[in-house]
PDB file of N, CA and C in Angstrom:
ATOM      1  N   UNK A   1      -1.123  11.848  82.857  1.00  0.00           N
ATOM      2  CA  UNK A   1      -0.649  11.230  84.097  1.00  0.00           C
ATOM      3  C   UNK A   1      -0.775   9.708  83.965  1.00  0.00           C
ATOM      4  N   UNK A   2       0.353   8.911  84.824  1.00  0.00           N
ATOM      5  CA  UNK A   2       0.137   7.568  84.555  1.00  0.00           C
ATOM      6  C   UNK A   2      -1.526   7.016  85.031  1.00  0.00           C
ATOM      7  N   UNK A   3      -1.523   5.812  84.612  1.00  0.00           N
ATOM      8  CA  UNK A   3      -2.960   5.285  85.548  1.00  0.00           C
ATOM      9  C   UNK A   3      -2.182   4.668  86.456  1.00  0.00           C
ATOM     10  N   UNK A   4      -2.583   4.971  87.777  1.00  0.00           N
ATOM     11  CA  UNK A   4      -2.383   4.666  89.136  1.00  0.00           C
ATOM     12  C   UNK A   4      -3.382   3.415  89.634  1.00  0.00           C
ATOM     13  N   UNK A   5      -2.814   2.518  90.090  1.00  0.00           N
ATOM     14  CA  UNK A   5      -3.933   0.995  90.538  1.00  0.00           C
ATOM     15  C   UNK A   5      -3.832   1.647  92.044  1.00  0.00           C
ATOM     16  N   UNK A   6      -4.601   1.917  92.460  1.00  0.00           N
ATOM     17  CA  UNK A   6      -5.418   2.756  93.767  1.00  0.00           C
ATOM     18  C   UNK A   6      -5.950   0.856  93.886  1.00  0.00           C
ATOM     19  N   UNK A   7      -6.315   0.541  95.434  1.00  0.00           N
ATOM     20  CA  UNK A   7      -6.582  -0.396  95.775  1.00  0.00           C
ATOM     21  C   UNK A   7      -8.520  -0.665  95.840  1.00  0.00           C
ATOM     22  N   UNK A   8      -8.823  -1.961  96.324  1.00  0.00           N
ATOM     23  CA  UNK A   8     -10.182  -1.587  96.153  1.00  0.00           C
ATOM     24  C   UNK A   8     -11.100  -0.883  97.352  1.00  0.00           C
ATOM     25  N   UNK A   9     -10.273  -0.022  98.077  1.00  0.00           N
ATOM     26  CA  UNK A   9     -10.547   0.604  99.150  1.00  0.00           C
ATOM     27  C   UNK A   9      -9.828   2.301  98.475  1.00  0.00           C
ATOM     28  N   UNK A  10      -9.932   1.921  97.236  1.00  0.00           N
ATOM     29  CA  UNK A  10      -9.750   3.477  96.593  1.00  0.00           C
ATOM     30  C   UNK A  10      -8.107   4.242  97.139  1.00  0.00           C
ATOM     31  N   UNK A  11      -7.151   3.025  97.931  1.00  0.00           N
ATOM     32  CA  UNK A  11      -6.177   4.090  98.146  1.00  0.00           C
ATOM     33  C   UNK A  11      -4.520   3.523  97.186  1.00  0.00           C
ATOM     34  N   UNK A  12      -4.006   4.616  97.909  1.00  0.00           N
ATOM     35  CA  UNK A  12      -2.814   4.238  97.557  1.00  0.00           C
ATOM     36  C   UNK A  12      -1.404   3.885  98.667  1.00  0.00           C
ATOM     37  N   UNK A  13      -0.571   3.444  98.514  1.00  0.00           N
ATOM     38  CA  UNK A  13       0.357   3.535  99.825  1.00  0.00           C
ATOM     39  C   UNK A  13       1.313   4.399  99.051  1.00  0.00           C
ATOM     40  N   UNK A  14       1.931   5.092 100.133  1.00  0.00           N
ATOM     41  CA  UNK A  14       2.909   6.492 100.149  1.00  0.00           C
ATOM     42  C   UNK A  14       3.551   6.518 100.589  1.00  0.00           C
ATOM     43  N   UNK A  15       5.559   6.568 100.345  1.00  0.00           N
ATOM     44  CA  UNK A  15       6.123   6.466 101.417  1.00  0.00           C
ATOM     45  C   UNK A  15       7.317   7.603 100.951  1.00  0.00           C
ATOM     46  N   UNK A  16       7.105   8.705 102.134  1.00  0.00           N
ATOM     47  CA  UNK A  16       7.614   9.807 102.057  1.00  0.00           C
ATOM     48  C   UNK A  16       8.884   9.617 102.525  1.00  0.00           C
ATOM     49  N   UNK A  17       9.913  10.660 101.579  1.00  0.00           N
ATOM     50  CA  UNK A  17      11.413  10.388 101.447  1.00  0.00           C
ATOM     51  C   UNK A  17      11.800  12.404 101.991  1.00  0.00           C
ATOM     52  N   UNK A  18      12.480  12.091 102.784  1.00  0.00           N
ATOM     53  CA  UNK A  18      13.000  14.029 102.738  1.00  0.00           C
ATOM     54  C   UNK A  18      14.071  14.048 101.874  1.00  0.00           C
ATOM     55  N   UNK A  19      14.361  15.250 100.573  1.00  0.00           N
ATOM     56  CA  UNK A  19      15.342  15.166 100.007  1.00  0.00           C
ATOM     57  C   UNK A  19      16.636  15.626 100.639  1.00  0.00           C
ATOM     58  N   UNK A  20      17.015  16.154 101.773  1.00  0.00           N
ATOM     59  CA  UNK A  20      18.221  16.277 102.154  1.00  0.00           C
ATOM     60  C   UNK A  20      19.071  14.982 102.227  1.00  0.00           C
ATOM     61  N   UNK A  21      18.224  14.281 103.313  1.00  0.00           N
ATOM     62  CA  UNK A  21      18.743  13.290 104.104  1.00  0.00           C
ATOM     63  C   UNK A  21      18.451  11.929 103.642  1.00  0.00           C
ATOM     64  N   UNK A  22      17.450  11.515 102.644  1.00  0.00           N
ATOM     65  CA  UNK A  22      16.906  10.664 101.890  1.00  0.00           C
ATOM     66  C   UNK A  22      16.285   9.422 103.487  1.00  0.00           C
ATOM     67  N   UNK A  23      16.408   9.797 104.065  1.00  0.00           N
ATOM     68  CA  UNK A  23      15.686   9.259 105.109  1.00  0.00           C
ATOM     69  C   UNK A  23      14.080   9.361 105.202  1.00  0.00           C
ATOM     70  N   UNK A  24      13.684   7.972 105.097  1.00  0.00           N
ATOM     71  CA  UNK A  24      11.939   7.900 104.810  1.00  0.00           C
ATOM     72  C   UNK A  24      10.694   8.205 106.239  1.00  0.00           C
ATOM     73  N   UNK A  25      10.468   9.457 105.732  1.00  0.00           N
ATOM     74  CA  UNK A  25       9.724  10.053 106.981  1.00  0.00           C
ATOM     75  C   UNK A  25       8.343   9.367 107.326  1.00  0.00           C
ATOM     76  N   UNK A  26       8.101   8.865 106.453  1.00  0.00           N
ATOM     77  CA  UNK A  26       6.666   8.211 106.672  1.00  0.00           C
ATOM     78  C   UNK A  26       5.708   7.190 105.959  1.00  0.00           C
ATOM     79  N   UNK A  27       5.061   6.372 105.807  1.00  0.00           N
ATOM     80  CA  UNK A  27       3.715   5.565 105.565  1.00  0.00           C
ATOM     81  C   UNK A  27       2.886   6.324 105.158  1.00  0.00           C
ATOM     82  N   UNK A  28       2.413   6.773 104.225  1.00  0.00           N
ATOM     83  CA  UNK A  28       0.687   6.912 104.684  1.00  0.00           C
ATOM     84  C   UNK A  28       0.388   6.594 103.454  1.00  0.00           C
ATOM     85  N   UNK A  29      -1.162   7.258 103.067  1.00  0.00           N
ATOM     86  CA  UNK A  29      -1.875   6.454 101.736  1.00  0.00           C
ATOM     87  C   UNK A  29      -2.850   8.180 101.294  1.00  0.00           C
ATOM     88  N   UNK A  30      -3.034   7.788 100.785  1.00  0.00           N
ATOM     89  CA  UNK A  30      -3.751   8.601  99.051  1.00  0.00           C
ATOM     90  C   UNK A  30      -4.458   7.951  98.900  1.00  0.00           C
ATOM     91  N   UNK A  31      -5.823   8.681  98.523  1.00  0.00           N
ATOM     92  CA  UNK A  31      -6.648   8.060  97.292  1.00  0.00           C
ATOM     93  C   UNK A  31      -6.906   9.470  96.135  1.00  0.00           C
ATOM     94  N   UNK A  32      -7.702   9.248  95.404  1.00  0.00           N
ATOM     95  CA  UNK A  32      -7.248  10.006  94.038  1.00  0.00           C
ATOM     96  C   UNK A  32      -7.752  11.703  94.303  1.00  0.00           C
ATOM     97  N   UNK A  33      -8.643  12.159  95.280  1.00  0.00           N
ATOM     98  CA  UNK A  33      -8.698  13.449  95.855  1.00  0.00           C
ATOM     99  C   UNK A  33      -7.525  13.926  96.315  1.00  0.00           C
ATOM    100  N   UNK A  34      -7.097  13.437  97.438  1.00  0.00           N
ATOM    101  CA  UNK A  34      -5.424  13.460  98.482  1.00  0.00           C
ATOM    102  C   UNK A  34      -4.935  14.013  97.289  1.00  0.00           C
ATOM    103  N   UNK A  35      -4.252  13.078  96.039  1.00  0.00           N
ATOM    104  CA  UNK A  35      -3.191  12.975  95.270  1.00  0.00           C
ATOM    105  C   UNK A  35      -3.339  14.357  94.138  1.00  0.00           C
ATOM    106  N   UNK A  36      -4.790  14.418  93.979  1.00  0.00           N
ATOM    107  CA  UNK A  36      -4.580  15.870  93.308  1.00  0.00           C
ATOM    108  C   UNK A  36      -4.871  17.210  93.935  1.00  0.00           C
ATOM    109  N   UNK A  37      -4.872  17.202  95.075  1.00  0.00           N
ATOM    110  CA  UNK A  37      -5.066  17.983  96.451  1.00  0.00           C
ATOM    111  C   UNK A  37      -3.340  18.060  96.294  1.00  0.00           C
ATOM    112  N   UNK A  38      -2.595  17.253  96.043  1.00  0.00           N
ATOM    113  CA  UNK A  38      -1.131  17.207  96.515  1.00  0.00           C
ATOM    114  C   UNK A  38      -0.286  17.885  95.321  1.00  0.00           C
ATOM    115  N   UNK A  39      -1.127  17.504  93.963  1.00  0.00           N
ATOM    116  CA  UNK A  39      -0.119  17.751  92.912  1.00  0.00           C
ATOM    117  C   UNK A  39      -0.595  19.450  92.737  1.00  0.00           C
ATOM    118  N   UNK A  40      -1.568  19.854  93.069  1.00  0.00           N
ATOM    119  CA  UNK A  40      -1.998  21.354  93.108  1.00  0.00           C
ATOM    120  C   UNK A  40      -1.376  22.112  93.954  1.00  0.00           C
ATOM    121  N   UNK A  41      -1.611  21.561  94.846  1.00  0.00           N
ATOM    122  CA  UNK A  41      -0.643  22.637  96.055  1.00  0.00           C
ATOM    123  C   UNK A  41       0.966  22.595  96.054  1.00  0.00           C
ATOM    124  N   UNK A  42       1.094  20.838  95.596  1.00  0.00           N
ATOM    125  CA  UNK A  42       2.514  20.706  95.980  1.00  0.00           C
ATOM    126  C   UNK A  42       3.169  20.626  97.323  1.00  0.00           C
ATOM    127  N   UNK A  43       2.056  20.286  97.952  1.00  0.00           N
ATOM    128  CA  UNK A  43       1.866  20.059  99.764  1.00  0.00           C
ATOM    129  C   UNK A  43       1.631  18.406  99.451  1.00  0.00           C
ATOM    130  N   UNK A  44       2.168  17.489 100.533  1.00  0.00           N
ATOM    131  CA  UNK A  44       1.496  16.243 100.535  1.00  0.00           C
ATOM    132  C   UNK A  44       0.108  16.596 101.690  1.00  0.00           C
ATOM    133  N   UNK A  45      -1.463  16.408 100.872  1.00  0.00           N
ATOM    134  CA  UNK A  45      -2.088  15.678 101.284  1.00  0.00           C
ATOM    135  C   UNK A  45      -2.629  14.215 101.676  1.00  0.00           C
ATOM    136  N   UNK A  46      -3.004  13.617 102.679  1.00  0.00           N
ATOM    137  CA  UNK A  46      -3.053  11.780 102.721  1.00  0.00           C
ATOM    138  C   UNK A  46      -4.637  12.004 102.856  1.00  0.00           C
ATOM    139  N   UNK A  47      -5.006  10.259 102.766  1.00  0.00           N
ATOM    140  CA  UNK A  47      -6.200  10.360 103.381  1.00  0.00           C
ATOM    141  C   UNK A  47      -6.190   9.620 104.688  1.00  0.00           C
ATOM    142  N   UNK A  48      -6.152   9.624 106.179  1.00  0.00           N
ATOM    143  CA  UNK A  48      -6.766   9.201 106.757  1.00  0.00           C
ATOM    144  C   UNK A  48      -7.462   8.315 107.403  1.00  0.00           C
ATOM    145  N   UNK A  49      -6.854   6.768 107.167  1.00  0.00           N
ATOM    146  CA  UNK A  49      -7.487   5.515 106.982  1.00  0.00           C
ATOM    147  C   UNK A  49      -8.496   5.400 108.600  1.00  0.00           C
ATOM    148  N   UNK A  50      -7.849   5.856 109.720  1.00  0.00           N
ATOM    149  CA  UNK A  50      -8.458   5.952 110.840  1.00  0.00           C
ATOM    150  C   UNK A  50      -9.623   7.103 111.257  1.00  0.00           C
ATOM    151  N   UNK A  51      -9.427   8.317 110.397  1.00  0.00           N
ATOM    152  CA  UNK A  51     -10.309   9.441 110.828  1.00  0.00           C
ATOM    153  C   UNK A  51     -11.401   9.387 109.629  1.00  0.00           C
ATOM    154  N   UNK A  52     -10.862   8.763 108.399  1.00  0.00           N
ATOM    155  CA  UNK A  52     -11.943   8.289 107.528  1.00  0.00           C
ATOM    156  C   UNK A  52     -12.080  10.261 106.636  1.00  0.00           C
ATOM    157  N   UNK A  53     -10.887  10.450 106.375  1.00  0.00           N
ATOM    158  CA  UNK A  53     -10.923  12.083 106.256  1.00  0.00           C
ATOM    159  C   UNK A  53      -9.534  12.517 105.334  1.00  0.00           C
ATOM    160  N   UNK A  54      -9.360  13.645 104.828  1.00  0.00           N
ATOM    161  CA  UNK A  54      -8.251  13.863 104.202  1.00  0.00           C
ATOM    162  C   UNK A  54      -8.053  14.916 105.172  1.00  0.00           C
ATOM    163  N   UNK A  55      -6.131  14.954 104.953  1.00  0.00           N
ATOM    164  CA  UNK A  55      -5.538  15.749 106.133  1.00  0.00           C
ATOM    165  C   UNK A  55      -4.429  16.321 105.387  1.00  0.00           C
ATOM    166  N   UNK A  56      -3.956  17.606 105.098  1.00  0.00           N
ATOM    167  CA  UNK A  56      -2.569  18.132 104.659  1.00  0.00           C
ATOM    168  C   UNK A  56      -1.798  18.192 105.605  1.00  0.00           C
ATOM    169  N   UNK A  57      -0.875  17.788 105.683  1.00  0.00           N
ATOM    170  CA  UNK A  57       0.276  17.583 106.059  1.00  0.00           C
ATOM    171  C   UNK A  57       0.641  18.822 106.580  1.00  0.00           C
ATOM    172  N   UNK A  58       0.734  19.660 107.979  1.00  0.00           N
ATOM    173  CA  UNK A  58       1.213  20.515 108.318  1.00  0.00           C
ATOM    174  C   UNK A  58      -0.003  21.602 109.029  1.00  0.00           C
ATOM    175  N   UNK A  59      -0.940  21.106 108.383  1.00  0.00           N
ATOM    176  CA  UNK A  59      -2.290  22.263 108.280  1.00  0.00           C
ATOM    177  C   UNK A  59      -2.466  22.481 109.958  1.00  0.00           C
ATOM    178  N   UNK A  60      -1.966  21.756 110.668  1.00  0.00           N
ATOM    179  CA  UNK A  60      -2.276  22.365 112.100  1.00  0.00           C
ATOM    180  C   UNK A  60      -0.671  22.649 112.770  1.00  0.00           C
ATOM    181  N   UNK A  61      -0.301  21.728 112.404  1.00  0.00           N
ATOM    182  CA  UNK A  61       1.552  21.644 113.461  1.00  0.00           C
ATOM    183  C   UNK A  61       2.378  22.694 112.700  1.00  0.00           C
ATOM    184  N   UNK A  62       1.899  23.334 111.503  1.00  0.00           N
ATOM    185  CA  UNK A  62       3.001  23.692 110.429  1.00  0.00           C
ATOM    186  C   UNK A  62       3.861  23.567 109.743  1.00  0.00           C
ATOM    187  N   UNK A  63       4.121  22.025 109.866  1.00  0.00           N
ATOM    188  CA  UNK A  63       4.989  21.120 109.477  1.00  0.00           C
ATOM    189  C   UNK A  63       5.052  20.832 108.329  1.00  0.00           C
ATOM    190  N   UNK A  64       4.816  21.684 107.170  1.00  0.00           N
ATOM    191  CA  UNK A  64       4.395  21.160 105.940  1.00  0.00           C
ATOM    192  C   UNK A  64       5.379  20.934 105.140  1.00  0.00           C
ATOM    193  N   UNK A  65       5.068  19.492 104.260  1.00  0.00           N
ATOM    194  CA  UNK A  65       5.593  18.756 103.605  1.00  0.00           C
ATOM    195  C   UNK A  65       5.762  19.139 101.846  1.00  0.00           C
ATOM    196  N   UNK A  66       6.736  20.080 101.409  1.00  0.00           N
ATOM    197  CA  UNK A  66       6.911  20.794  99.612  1.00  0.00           C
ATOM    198  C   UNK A  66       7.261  19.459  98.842  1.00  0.00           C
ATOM    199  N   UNK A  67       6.396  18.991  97.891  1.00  0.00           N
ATOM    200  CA  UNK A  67       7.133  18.150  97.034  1.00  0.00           C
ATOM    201  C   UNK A  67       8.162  18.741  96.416  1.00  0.00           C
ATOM    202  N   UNK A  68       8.624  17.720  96.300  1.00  0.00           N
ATOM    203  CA  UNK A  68      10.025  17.804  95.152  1.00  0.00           C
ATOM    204  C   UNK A  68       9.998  16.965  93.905  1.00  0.00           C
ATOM    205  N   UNK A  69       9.123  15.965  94.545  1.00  0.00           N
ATOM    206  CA  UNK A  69       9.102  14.832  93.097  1.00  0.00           C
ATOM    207  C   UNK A  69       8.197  13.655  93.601  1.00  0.00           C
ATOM    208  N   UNK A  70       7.448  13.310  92.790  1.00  0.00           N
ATOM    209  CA  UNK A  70       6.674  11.821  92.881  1.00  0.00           C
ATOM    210  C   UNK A  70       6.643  10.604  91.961  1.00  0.00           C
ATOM    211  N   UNK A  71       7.111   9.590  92.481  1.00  0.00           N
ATOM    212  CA  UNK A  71       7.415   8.822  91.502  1.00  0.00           C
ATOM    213  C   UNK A  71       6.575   7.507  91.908  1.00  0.00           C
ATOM    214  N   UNK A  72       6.247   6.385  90.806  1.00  0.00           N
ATOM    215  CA  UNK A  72       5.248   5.504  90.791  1.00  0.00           C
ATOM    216  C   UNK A  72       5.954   4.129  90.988  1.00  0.00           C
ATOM    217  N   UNK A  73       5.942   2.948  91.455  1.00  0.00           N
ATOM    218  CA  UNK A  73       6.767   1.896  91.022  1.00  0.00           C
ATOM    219  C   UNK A  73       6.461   1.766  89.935  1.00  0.00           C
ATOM    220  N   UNK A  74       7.386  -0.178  89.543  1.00  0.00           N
ATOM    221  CA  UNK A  74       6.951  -0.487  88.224  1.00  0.00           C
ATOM    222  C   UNK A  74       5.489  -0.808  88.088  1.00  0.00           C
ATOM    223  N   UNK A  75       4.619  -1.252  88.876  1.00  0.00           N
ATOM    224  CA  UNK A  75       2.938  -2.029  89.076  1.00  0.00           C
ATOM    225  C   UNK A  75       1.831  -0.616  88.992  1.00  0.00           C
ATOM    226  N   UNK A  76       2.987   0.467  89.620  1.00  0.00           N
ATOM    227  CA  UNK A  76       1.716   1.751  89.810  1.00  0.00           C
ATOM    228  C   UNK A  76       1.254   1.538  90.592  1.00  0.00           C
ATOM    229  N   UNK A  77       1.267   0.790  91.642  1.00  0.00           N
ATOM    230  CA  UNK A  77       0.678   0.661  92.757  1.00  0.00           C
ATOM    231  C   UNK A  77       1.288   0.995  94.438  1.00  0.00           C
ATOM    232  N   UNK A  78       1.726   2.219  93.947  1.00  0.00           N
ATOM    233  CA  UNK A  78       2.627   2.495  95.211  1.00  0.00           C
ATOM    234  C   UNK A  78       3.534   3.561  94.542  1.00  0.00           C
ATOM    235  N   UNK A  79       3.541   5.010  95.605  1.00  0.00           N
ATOM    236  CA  UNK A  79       4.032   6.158  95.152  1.00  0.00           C
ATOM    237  C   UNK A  79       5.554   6.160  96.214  1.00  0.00           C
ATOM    238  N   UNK A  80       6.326   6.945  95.700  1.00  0.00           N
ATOM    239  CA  UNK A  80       7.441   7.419  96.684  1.00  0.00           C
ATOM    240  C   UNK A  80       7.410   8.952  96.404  1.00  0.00           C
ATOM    241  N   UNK A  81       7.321   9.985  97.283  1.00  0.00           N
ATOM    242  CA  UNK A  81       7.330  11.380  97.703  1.00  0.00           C
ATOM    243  C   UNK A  81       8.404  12.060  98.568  1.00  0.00           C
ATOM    244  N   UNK A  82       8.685  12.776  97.309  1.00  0.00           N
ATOM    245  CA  UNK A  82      10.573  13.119  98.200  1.00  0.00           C
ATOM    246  C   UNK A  82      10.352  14.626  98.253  1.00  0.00           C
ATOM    247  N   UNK A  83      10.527  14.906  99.569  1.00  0.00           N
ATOM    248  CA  UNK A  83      10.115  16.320 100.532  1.00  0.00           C
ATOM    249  C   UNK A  83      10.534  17.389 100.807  1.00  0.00           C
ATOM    250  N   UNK A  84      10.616  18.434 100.888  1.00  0.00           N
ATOM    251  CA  UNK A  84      11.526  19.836 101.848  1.00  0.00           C
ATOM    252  C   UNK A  84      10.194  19.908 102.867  1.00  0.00           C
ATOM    253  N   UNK A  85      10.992  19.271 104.045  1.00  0.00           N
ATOM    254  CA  UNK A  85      10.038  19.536 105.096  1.00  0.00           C
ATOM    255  C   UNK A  85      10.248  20.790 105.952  1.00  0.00           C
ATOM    256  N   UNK A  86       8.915  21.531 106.291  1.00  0.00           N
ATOM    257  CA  UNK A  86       9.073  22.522 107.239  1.00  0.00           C
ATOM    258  C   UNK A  86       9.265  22.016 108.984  1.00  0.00           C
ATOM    259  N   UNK A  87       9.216  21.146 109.303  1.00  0.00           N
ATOM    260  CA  UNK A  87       9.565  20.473 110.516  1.00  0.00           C
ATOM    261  C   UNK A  87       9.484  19.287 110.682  1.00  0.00           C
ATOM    262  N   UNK A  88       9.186  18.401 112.050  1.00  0.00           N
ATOM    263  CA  UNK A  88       9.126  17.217 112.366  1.00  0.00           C
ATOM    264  C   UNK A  88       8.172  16.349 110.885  1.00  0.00           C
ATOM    265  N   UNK A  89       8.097  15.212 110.647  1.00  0.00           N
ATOM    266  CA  UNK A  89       7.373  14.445 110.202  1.00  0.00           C
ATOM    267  C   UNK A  89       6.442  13.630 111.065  1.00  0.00           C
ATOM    268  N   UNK A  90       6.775  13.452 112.108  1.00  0.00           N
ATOM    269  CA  UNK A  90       5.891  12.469 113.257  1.00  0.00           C
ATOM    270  C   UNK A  90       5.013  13.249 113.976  1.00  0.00           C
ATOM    271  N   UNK A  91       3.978  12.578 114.189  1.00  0.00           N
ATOM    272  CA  UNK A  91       2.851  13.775 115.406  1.00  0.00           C
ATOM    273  C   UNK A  91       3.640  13.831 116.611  1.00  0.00           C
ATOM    274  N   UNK A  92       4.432  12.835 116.653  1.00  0.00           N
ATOM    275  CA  UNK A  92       4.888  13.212 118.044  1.00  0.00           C
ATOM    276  C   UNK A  92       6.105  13.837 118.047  1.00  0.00           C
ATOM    277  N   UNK A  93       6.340  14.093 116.905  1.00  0.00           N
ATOM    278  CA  UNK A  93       7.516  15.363 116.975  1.00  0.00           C
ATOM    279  C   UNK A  93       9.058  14.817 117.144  1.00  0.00           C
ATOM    280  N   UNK A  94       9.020  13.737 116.235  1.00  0.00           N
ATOM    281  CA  UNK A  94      10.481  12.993 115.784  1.00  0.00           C
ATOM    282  C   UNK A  94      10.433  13.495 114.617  1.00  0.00           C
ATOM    283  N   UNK A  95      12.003  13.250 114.002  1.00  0.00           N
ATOM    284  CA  UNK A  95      11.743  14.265 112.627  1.00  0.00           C
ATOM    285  C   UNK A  95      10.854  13.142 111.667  1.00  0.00           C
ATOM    286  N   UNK A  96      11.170  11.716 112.062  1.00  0.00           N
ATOM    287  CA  UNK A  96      10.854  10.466 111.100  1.00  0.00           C
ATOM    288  C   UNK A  96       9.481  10.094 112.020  1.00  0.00           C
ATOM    289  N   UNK A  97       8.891   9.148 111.306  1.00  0.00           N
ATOM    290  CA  UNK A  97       7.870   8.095 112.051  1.00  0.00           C
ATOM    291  C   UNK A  97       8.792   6.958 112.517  1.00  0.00           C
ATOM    292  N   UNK A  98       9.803   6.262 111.510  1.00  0.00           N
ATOM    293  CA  UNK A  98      10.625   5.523 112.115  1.00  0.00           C
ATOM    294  C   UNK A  98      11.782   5.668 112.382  1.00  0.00           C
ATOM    295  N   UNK A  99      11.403   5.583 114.226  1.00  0.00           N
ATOM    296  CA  UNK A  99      12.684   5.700 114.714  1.00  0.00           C
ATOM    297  C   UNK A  99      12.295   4.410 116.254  1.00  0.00           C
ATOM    298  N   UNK A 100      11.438   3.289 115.821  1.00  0.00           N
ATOM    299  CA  UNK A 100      11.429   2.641 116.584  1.00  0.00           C
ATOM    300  C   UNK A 100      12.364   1.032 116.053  1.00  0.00           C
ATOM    301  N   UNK A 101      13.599   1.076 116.763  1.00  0.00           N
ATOM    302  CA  UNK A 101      14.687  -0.140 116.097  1.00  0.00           C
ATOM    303  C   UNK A 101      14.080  -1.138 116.903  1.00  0.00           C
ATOM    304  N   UNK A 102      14.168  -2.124 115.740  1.00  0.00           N
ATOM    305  CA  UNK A 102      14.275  -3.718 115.848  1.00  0.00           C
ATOM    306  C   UNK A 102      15.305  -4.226 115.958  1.00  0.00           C
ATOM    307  N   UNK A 103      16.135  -4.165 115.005  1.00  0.00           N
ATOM    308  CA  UNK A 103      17.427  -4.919 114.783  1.00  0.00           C
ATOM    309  C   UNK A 103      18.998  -3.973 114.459  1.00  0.00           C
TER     310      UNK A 103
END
């Protein structure tokens, strides 16, 4: 596996892609548990930056997130995760996190 530059707060940033629609469902972050929690199951696990906790993706709403593919930039410091989602992506039950327009 590549070496991944995880930050000095041990994470990573993650920004989830659904493969139908290539529309980016979400933000979140990894650190190196999450990420092989993720490549085992093939579920995105994150960690948590506010609950201070790792969380799979779906484990309560059912919403769970199947990889399809993970890819690294050029620095390794930042993943992109492209999805077959079982439902919404947002807690609040939009399919995206962003769907708040600026411009």
């Amino acid at each position: 596996m590549l070496e991944l530059k995880f930050d000095e707060n041990g994470l990573i940033p993650v920004i989830v892609v659904d493969n139908k629609t290539k529309e980016v469902l979400t933000l979140a972050y990894m650190n190196e548990e999450s990420l092989k929690i993720s490549l085992e199951k093939k579920l995105t696990c994150f960690y948590s930056r506010s609950r201070d906790e790792l969380w799979l993706k779906g484990e309560t709403s059912g919403n769970y997130q199947h990889i399809v593919s993970i890819v690294a930039d050029c620095d390794k410091d930042a993943l992109v995760i492209t999805v077959e989602k079982d439902g919404p992506a947002c807690h609040t039950g939009a399919e995206t996190c962003f769907y708040n327009k600026i411009l």
